[in-house]
Protein backbone atom coordinates (compact mmCIF):
# COMPACT_ATOMS: atom_id res chain seq x y z
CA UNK A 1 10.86 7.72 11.62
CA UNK A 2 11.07 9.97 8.70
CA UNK A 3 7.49 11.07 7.04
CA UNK A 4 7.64 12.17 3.65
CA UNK A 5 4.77 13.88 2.57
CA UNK A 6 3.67 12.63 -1.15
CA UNK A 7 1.57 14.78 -3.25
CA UNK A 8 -1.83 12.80 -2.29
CA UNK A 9 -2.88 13.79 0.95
CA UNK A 10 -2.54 11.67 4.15
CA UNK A 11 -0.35 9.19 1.36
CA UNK A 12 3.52 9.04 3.08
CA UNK A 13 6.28 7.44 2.25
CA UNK A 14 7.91 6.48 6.14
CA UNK A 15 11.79 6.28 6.11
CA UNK A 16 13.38 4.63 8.81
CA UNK A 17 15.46 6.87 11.26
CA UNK A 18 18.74 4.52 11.82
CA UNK A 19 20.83 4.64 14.84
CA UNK A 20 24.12 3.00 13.44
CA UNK A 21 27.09 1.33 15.65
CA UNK A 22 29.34 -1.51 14.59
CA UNK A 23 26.57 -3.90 15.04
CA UNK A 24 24.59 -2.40 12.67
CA UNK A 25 21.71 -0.27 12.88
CA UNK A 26 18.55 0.12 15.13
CA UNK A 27 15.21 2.04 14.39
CA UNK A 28 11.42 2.34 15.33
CA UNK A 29 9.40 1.09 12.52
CA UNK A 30 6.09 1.91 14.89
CA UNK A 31 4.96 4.40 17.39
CA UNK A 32 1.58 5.41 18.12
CA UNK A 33 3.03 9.24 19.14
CA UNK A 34 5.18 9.85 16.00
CA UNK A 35 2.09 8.91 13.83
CA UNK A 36 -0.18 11.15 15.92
CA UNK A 37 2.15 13.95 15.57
CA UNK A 38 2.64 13.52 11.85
CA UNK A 39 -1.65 13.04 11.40
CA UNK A 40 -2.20 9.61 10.89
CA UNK A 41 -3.84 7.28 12.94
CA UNK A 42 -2.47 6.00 15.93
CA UNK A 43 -3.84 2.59 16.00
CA UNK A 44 -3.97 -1.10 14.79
CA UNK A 45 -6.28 -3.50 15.28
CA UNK A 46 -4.59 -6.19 12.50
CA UNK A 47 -1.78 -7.34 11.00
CA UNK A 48 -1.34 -9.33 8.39
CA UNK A 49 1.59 -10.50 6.08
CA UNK A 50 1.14 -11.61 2.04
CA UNK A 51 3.96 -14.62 1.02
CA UNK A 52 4.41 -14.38 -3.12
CA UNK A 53 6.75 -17.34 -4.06
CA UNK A 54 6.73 -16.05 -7.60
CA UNK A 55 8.26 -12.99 -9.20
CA UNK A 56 5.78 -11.07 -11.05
CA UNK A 57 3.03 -12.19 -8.57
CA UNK A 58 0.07 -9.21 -9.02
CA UNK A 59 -2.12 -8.62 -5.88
CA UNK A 60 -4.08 -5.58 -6.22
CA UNK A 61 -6.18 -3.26 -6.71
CA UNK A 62 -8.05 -3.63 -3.53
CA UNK A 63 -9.97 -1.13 -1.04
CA UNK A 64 -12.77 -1.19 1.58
CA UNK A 65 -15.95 1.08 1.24
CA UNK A 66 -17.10 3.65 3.92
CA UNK A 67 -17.72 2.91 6.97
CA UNK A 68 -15.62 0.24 6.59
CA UNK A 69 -12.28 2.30 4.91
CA UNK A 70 -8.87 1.46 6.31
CA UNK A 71 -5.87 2.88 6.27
CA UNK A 72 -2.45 0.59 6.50
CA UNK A 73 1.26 1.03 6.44
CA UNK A 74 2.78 -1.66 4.21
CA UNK A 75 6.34 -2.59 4.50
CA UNK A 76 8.54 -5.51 2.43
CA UNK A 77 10.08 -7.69 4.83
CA UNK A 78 11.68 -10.09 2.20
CA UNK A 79 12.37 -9.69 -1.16
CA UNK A 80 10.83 -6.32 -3.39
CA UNK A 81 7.60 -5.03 -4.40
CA UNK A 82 6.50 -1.86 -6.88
CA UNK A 83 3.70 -0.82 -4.62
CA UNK A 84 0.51 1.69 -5.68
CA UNK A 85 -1.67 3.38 -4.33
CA UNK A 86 -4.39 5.18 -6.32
CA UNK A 87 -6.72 8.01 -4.68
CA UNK A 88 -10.49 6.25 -5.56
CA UNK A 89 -11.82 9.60 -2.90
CA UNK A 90 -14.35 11.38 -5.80
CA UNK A 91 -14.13 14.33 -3.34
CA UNK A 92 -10.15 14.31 -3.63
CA UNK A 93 -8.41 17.15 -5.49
CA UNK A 94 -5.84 14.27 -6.39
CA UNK A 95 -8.84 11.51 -7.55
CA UNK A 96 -7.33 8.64 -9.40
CA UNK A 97 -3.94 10.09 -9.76
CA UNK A 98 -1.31 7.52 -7.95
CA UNK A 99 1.97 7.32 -6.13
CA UNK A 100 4.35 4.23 -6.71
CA UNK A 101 7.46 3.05 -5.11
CA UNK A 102 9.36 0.25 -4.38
CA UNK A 103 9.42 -1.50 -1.33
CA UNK A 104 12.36 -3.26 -0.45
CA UNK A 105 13.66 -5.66 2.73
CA UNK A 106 16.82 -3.77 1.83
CA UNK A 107 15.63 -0.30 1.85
CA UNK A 108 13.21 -0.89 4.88
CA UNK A 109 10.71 1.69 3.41
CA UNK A 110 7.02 1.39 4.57
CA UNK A 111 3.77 3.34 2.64
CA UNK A 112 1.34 4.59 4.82
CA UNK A 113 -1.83 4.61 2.72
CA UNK A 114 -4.95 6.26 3.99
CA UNK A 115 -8.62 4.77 4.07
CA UNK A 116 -10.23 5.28 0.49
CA UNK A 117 -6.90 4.54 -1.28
CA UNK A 118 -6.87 1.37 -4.03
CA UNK A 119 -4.16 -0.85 -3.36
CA UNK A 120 -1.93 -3.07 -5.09
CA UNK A 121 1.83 -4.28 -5.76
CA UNK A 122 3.36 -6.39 -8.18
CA UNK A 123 6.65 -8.92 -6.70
CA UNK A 124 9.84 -8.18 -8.16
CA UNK A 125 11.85 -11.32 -6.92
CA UNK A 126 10.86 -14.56 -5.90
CA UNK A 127 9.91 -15.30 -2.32
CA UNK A 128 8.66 -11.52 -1.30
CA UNK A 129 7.04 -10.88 1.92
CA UNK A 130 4.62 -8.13 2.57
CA UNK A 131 3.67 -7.05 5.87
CA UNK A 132 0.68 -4.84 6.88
CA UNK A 133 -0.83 -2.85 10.11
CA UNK A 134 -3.94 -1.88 9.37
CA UNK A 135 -6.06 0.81 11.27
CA UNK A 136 -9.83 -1.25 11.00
CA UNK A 137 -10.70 -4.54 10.71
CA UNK A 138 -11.49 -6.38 7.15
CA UNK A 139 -15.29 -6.21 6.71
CA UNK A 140 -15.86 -8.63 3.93
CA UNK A 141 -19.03 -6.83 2.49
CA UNK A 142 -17.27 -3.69 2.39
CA UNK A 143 -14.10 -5.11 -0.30
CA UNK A 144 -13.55 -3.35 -3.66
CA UNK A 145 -11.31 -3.81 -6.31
CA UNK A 146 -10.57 -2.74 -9.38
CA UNK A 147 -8.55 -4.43 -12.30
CA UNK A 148 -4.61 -3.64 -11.89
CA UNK A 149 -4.65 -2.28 -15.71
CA UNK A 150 -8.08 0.00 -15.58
CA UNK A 151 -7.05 2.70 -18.06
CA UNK A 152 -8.37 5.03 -14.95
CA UNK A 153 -5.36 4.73 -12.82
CA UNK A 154 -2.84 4.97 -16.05
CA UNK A 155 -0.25 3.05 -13.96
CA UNK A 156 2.82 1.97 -15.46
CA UNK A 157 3.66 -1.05 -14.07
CA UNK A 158 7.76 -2.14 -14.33
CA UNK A 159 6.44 -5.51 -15.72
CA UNK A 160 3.23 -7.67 -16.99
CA UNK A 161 1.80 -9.77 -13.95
CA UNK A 162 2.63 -13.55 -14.54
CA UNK A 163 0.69 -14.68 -11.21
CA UNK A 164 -2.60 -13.20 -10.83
CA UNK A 165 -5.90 -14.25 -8.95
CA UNK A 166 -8.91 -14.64 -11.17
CA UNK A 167 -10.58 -12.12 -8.89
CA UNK A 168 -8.29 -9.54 -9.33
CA UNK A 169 -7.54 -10.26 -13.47
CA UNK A 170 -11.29 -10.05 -13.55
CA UNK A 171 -12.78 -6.84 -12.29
CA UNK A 172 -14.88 -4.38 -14.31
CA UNK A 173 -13.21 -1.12 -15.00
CA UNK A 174 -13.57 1.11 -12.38
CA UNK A 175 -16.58 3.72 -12.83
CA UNK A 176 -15.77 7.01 -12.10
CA UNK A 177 -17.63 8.79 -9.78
CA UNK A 178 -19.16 11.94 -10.37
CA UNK A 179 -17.72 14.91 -8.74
């Protein structure tokens, strides 16, 4: 695997490392060493996968208060998301700035997004698959969320959502912590 460091620390991009033949290609999209050595946690306790039969399908922004934070590495098995991830950390030097990329099945990238990190992605074909590992276990009381368009983040999304849960088209805007 291939960590790229992003400006918003413990936020990597993970490239896969292929080992081509005439078959095609193998590589390690997982190991608990490589992501020790590079600083990120070693475990997973779930996974879980998101199916979006629509293009335009918005799911997002979502995180999980202390003590209940988690990190996760989100790959596209099928299809293509834009993915974000903003910093909501008020002690952060990078708070509420964001990285975004897009998540292919054909370019195999993964995100590894750290615990206090706002999530979301927005489905650029039909029938996209998501797949997460994530490093704690949902805690119900602990979920956050903030609205995908909160002038906060200044995200500029590729497209306007045309799926969107009524929980996530309704949050309030996100309140800025003092710092």
């Amino acid at each position: 695997m291939i960590f790229k460091v992003t400006p918003i620390a413990g936020l990597v991009i993970v490239e896969l490392e292929r080992h081509t033949d005439d078959r095609g290609f193998f590589a390690r999209t997982w190991c608990a060493r490589e992501f020790a050595a590079a600083g990120l946690p070693e475990h997973v306790v779930q996974c879980n996968v998101s199916f979006n039969s629509s293009r335009r399908t918005l799911r997002g922004m979502h995180w999980q208060a202390a003590p209940h934070g988690e990190a996760k590495l989100v790959r596209c098995t099928s299809g293509a998301v834009f993915d974000v991830a903003v910093d909501v950390r008020p002690e952060s030097a990078t708070y509420l700035e964001h990285v975004a990329v897009e998540l292919t099945s054909s370019n195999r990238r993964a995100i590894f997004i750290p615990s206090g990190m706002a999530h979301g992605f927005l489905t650029l074909e039909d029938d996209t698959e998501v797949f997460y590992q994530m490093d704690a276990f949902y805690a119900p009381e602990a979920s956050r969320g903030a609205r995908w368009d909160d002038p906060a983040f200044t995200i500029d999304w590729p497209d306007i959502p045309a799926v969107i849960s009524e929980r996530d088209r309704t949050y309030p805007d996100f309140v800025l912590e003092s710092r």
